[in-house]
N, C-alpha and C. Protein backbone atom coordinates (compact mmCIF):
# COMPACT_ATOMS: atom_id res chain seq x y z
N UNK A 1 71.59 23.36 13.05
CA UNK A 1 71.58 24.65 13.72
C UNK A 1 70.20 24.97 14.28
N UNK A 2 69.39 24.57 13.67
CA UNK A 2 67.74 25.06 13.90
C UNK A 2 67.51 24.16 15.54
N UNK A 3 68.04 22.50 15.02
CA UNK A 3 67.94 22.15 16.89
C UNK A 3 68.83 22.61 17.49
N UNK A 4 69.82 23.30 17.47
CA UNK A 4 70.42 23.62 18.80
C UNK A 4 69.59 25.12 19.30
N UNK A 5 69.26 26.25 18.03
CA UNK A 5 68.45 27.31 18.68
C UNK A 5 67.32 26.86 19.13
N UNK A 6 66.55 25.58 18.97
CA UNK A 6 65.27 25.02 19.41
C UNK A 6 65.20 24.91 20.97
N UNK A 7 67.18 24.06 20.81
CA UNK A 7 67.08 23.74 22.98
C UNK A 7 67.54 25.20 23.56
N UNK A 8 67.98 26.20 22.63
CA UNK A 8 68.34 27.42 23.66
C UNK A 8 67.30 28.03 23.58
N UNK A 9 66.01 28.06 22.99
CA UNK A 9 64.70 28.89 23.01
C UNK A 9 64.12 28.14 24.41
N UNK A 10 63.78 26.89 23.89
CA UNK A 10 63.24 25.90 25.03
C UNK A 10 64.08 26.05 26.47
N UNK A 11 65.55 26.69 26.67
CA UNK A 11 65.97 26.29 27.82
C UNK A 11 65.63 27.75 28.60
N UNK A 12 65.28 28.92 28.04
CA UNK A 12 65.39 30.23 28.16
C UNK A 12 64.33 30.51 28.13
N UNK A 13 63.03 29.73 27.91
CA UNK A 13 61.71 29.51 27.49
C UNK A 13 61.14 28.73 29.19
N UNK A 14 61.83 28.05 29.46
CA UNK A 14 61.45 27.14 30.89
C UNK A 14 61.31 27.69 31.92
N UNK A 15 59.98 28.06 32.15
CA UNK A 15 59.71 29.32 32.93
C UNK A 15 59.98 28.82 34.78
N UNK A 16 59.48 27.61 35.11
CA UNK A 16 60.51 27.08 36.53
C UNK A 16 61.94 27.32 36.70
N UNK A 17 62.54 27.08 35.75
CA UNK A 17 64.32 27.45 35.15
C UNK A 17 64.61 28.83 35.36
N UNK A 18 64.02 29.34 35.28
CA UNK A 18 64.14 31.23 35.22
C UNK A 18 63.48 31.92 36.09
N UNK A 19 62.67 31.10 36.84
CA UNK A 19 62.36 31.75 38.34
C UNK A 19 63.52 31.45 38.84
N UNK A 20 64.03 29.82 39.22
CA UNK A 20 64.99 30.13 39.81
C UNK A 20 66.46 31.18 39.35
N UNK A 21 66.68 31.28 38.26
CA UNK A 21 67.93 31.93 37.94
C UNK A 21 67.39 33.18 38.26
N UNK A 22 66.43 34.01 37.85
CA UNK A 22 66.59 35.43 38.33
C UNK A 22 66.30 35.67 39.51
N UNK A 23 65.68 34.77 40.48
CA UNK A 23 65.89 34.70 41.53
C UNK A 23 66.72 35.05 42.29
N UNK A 24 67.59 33.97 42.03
CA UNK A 24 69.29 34.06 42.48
C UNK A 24 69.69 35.36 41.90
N UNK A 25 70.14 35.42 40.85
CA UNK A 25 70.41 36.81 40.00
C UNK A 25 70.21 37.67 40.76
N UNK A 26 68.88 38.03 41.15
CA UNK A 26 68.38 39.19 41.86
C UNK A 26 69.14 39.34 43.28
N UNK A 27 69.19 38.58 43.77
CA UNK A 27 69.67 38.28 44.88
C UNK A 27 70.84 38.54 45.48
N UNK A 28 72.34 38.11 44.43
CA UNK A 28 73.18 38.43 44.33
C UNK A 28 73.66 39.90 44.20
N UNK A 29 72.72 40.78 42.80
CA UNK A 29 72.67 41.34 42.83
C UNK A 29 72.10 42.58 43.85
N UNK A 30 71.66 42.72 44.91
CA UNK A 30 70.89 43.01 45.83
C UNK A 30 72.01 42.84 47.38
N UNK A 31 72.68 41.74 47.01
CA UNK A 31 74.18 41.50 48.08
C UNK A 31 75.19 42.64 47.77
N UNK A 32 75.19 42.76 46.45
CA UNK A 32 76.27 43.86 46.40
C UNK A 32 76.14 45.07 47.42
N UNK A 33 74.51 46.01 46.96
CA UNK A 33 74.44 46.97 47.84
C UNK A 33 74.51 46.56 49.44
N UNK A 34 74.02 45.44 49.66
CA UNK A 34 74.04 44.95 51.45
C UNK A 34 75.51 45.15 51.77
N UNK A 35 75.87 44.32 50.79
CA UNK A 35 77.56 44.06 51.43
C UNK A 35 78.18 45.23 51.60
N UNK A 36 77.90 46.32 50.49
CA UNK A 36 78.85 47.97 50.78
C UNK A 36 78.35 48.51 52.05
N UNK A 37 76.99 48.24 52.09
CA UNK A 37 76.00 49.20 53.49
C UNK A 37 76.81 48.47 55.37
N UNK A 38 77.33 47.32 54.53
CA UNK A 38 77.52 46.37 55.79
C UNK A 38 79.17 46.71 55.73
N UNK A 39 79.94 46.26 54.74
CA UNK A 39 81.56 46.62 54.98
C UNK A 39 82.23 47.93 54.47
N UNK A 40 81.13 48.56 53.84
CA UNK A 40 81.71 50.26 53.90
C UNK A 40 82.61 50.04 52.58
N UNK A 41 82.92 48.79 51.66
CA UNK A 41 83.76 48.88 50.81
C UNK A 41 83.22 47.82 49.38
N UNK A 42 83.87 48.35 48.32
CA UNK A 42 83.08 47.39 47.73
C UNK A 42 83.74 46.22 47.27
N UNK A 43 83.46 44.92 46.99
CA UNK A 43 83.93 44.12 45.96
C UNK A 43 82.87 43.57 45.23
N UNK A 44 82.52 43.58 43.68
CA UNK A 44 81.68 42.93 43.35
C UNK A 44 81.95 41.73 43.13
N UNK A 45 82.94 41.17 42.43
CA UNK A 45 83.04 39.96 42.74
C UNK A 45 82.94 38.68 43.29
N UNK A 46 83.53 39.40 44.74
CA UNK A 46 83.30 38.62 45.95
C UNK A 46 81.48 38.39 46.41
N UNK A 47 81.04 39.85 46.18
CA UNK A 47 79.61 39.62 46.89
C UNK A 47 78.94 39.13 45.95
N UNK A 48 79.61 39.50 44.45
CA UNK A 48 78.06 38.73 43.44
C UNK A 48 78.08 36.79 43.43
N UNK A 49 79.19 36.28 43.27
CA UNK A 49 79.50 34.99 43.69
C UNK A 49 79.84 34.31 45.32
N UNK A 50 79.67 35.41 46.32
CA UNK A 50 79.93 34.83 47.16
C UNK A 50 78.85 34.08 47.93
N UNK A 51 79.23 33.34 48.85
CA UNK A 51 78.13 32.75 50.13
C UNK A 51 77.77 33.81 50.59
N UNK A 52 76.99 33.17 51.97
CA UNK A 52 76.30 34.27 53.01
C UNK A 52 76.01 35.54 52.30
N UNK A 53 75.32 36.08 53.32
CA UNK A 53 74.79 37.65 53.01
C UNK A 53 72.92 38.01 53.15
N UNK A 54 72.99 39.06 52.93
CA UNK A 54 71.37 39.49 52.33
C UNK A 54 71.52 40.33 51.41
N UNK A 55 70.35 39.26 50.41
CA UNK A 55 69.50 38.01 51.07
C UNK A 55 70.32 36.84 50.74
N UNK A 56 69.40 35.48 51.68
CA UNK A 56 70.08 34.22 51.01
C UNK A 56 69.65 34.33 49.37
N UNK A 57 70.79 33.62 48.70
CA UNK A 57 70.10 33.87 47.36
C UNK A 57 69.81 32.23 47.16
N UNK A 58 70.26 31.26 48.03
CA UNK A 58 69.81 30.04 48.00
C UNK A 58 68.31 29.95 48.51
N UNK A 59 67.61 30.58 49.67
CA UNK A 59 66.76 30.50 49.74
C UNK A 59 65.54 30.89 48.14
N UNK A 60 66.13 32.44 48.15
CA UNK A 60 65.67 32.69 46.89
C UNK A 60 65.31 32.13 45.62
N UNK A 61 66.08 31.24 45.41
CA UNK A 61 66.41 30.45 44.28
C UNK A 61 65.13 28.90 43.99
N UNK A 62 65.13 28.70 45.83
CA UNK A 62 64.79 27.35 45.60
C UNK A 62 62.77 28.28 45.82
N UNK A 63 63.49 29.11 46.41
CA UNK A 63 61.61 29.61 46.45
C UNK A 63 60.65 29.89 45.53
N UNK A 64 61.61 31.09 44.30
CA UNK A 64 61.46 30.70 42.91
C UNK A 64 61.07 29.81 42.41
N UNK A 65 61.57 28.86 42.17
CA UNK A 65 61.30 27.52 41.93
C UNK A 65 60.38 26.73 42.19
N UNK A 66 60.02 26.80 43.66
CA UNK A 66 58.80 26.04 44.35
C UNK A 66 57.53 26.72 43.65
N UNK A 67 58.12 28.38 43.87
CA UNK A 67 56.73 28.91 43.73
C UNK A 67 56.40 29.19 42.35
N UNK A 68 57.24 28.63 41.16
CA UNK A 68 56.86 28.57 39.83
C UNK A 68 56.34 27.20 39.69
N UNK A 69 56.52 26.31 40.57
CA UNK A 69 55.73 24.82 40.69
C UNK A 69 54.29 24.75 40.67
N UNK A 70 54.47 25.63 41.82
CA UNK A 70 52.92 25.97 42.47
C UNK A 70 52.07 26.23 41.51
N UNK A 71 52.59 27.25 40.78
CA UNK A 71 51.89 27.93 40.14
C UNK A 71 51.54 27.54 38.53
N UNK A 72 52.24 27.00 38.14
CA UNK A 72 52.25 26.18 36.78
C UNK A 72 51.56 24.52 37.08
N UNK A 73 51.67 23.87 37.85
CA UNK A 73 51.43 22.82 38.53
C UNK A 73 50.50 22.49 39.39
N UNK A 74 50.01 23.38 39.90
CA UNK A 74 49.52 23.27 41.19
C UNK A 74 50.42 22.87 42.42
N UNK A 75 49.63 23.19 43.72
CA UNK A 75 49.89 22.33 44.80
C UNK A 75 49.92 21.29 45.24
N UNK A 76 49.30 20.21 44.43
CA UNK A 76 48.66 19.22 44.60
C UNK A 76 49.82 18.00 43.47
N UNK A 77 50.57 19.14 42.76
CA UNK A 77 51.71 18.19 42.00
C UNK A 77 52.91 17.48 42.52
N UNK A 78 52.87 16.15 41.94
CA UNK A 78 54.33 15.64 42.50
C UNK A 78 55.40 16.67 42.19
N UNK A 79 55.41 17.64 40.81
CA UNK A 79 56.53 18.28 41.15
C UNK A 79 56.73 20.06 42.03
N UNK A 80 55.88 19.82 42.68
CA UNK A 80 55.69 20.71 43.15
C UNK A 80 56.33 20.14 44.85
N UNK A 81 56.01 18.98 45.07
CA UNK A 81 56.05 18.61 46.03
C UNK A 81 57.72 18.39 46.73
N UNK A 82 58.05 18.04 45.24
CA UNK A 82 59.32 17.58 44.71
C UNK A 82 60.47 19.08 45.71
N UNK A 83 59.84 20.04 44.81
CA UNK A 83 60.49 21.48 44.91
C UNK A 83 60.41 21.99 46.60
N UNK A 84 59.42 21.43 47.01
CA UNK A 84 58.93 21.99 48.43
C UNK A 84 59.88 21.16 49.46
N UNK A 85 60.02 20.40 49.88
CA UNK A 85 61.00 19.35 49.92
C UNK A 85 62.61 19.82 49.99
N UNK A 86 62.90 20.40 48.63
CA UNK A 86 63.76 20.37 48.29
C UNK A 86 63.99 21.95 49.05
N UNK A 87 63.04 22.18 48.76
CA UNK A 87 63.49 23.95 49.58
C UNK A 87 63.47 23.94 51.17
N UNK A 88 62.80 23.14 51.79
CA UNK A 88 63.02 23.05 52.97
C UNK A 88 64.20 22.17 53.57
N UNK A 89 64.80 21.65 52.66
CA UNK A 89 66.22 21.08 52.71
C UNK A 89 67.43 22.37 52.73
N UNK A 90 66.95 22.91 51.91
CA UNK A 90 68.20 23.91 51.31
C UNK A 90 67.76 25.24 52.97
N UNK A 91 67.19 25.26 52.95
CA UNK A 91 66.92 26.34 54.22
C UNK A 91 67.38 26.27 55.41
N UNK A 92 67.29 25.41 55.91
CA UNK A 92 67.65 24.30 56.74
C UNK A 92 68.74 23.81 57.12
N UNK A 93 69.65 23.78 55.75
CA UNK A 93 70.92 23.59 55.70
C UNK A 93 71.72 25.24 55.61
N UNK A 94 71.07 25.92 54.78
CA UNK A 94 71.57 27.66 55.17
C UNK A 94 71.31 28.11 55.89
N UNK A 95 70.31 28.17 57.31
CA UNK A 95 70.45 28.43 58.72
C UNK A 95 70.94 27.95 59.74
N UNK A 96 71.16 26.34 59.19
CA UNK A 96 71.71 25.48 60.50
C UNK A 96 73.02 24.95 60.32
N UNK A 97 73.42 24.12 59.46
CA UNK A 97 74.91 23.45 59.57
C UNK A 97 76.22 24.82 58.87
N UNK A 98 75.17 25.34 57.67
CA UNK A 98 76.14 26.71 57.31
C UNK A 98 76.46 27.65 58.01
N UNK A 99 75.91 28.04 58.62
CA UNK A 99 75.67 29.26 59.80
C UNK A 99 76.38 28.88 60.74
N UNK A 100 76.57 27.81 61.35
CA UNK A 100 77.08 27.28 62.61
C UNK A 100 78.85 27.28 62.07
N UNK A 101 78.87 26.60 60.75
CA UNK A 101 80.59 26.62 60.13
C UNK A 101 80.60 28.00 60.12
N UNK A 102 80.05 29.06 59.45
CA UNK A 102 80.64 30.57 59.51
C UNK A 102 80.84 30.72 60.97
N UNK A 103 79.81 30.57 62.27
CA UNK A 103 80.37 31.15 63.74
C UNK A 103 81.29 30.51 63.64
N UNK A 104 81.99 28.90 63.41
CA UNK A 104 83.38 28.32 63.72
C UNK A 104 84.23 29.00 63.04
N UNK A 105 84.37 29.43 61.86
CA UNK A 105 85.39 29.93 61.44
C UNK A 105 85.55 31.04 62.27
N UNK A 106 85.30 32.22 62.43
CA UNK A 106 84.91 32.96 63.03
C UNK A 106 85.82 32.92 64.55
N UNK A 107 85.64 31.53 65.24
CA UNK A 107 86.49 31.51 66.66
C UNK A 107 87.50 30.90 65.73
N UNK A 108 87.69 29.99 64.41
CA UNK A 108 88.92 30.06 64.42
C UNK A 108 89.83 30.65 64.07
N UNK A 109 89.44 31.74 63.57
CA UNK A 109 90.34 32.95 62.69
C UNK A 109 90.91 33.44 63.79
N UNK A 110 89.73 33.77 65.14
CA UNK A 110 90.21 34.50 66.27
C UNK A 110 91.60 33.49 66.71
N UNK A 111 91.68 32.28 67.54
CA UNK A 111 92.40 31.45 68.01
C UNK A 111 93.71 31.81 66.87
N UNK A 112 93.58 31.31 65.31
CA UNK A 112 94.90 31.31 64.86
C UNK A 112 95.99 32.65 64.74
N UNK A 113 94.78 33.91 65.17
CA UNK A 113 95.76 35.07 64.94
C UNK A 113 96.47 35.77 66.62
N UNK A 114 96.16 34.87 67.35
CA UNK A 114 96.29 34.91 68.55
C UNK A 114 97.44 33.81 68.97
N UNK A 115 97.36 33.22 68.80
CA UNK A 115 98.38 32.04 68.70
C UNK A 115 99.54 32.03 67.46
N UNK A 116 99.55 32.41 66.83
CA UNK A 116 100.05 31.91 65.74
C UNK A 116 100.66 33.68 65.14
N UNK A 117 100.94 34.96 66.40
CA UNK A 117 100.95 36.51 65.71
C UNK A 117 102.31 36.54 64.84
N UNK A 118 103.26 35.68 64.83
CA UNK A 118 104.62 35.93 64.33
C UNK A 118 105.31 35.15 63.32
N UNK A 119 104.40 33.59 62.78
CA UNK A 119 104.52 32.81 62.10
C UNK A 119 104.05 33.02 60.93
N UNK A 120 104.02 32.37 59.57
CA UNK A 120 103.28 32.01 58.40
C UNK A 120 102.07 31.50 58.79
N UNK A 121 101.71 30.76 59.57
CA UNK A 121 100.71 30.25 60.21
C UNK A 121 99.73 31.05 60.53
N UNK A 122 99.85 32.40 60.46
CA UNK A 122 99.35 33.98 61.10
C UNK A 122 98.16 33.80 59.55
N UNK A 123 98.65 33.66 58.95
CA UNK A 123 98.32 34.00 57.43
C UNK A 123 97.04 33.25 56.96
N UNK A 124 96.81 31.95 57.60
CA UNK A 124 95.59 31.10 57.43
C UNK A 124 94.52 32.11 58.12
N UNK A 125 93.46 31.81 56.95
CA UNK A 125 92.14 32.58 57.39
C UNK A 125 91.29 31.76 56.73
N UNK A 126 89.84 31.42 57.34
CA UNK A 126 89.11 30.98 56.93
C UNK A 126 87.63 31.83 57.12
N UNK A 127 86.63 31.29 55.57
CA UNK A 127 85.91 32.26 55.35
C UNK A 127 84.80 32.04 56.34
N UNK A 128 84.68 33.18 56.77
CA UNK A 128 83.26 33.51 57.58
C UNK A 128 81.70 33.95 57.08
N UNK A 129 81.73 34.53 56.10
CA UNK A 129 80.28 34.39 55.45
C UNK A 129 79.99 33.31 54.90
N UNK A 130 79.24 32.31 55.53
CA UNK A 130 78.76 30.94 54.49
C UNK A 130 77.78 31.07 54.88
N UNK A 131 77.27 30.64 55.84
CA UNK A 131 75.25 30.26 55.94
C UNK A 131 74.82 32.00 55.88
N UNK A 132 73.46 31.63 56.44
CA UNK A 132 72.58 32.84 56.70
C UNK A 132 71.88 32.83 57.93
N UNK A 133 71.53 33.72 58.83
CA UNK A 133 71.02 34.37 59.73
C UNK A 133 69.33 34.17 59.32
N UNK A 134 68.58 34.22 60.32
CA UNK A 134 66.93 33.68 59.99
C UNK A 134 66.28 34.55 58.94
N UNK A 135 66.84 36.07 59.75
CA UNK A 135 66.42 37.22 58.55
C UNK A 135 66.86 37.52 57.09
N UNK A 136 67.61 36.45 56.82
CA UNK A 136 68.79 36.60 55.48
C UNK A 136 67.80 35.93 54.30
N UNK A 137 67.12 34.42 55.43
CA UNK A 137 66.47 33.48 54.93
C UNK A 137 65.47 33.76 54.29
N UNK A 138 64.43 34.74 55.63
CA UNK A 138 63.43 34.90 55.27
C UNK A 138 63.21 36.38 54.27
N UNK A 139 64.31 37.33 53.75
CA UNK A 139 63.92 38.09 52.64
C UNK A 139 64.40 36.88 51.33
N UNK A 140 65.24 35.96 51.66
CA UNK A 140 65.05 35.38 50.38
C UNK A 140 64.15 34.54 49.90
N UNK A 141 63.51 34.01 51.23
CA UNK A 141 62.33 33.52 50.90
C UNK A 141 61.02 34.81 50.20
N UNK A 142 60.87 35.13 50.48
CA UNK A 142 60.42 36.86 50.05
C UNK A 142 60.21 37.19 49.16
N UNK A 143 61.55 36.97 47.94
CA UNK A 143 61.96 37.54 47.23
C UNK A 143 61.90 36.73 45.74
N UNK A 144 62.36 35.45 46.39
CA UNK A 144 61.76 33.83 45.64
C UNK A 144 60.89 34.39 45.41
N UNK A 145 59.32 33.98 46.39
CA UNK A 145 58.22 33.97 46.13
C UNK A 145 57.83 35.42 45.17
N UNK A 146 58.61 36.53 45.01
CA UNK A 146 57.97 37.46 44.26
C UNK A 146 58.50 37.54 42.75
N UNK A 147 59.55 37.22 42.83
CA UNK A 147 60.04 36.38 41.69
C UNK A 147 58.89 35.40 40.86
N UNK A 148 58.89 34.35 41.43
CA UNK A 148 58.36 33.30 41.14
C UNK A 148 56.84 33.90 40.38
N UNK A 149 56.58 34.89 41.17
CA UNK A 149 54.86 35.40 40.65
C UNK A 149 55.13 35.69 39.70
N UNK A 150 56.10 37.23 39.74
CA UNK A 150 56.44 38.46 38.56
C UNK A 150 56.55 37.26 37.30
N UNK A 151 57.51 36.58 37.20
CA UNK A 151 57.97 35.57 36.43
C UNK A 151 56.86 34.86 35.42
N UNK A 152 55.90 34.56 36.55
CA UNK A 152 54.24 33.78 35.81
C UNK A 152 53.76 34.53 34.82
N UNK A 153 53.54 36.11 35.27
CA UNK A 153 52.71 37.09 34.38
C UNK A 153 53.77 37.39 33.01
N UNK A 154 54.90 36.98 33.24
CA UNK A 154 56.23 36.90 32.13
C UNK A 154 56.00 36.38 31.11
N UNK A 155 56.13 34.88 31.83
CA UNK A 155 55.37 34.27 30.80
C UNK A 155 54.18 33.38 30.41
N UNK A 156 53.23 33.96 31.18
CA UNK A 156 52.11 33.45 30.57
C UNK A 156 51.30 34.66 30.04
């Protein structure tokens, strides 16, 4: 019993680990109010687990992360380098190939309810919030990085 509370101190203790999670956390949480201000209605559900929105909470997450690298590690660390990398992957992919599938869904929701007004076929919908917009990116980049600080003085 003593090692298993050892790896849940140590995993809850891993201060890179918990930039990124409250990161995200924050983030999600922070979608809820966007999403009511934006659709006038609420679901938490949907917005605390969903894609898309503001902020990205993927950006967030990986910024966290980088910037608990940075900062525990230096700049100058392979795993820092590791994280940087990795966040400019994830950004990249939530402004460009995600973003581009949400506009497609988007014409195709339009096309199938237009074509398709009297069938079962009417009924297919596909989701339109997946990527993020530049400004989605850059408060989650934002938000990472303030994370990532607050987080340092946490725990060190």
């Amino acid at each position: 019993m003593d090692a298993f509370l050892g790896h849940v101190k140590a995993f809850f203790g891993n201060y890179m680990l918990m930039s990124a999670v409250v990161a995200w956390l924050m983030a999600q949480i922070i979608k809820i109010f966007t999403g009511v201000y934006r659709d006038r209605h609420v679901n938490i559900l949907v917005l605390l687990f969903s894609t898309g929105g503001m902020p990205s909470s993927h950006s967030a997450s990986v910024l966290g992360l980088t910037t608990a690298a940075a900062l525990k590690h230096g700049a100058g660390s392979a795993i820092f380098a590791i994280c940087a990398i990795l966040s400019i992957i994830v950004i990249i992919d939530a402004m460009g190939v995600r973003y581009e599938t949400g506009k497609q869904s988007k014409m195709l929701n339009k096309i199938v309810k237009e074509i398709f007004t009297d069938s079962e076929n009417a009924e297919t919908h596909f989701k339109e919030f997946i990527g993020h917009t530049p400004l989605q990116v850059f408060m989650g980049v934002l938000l990472g990085i303030a994370v990532g600080i607050a987080m340092f003085f946490v725990f060190h």
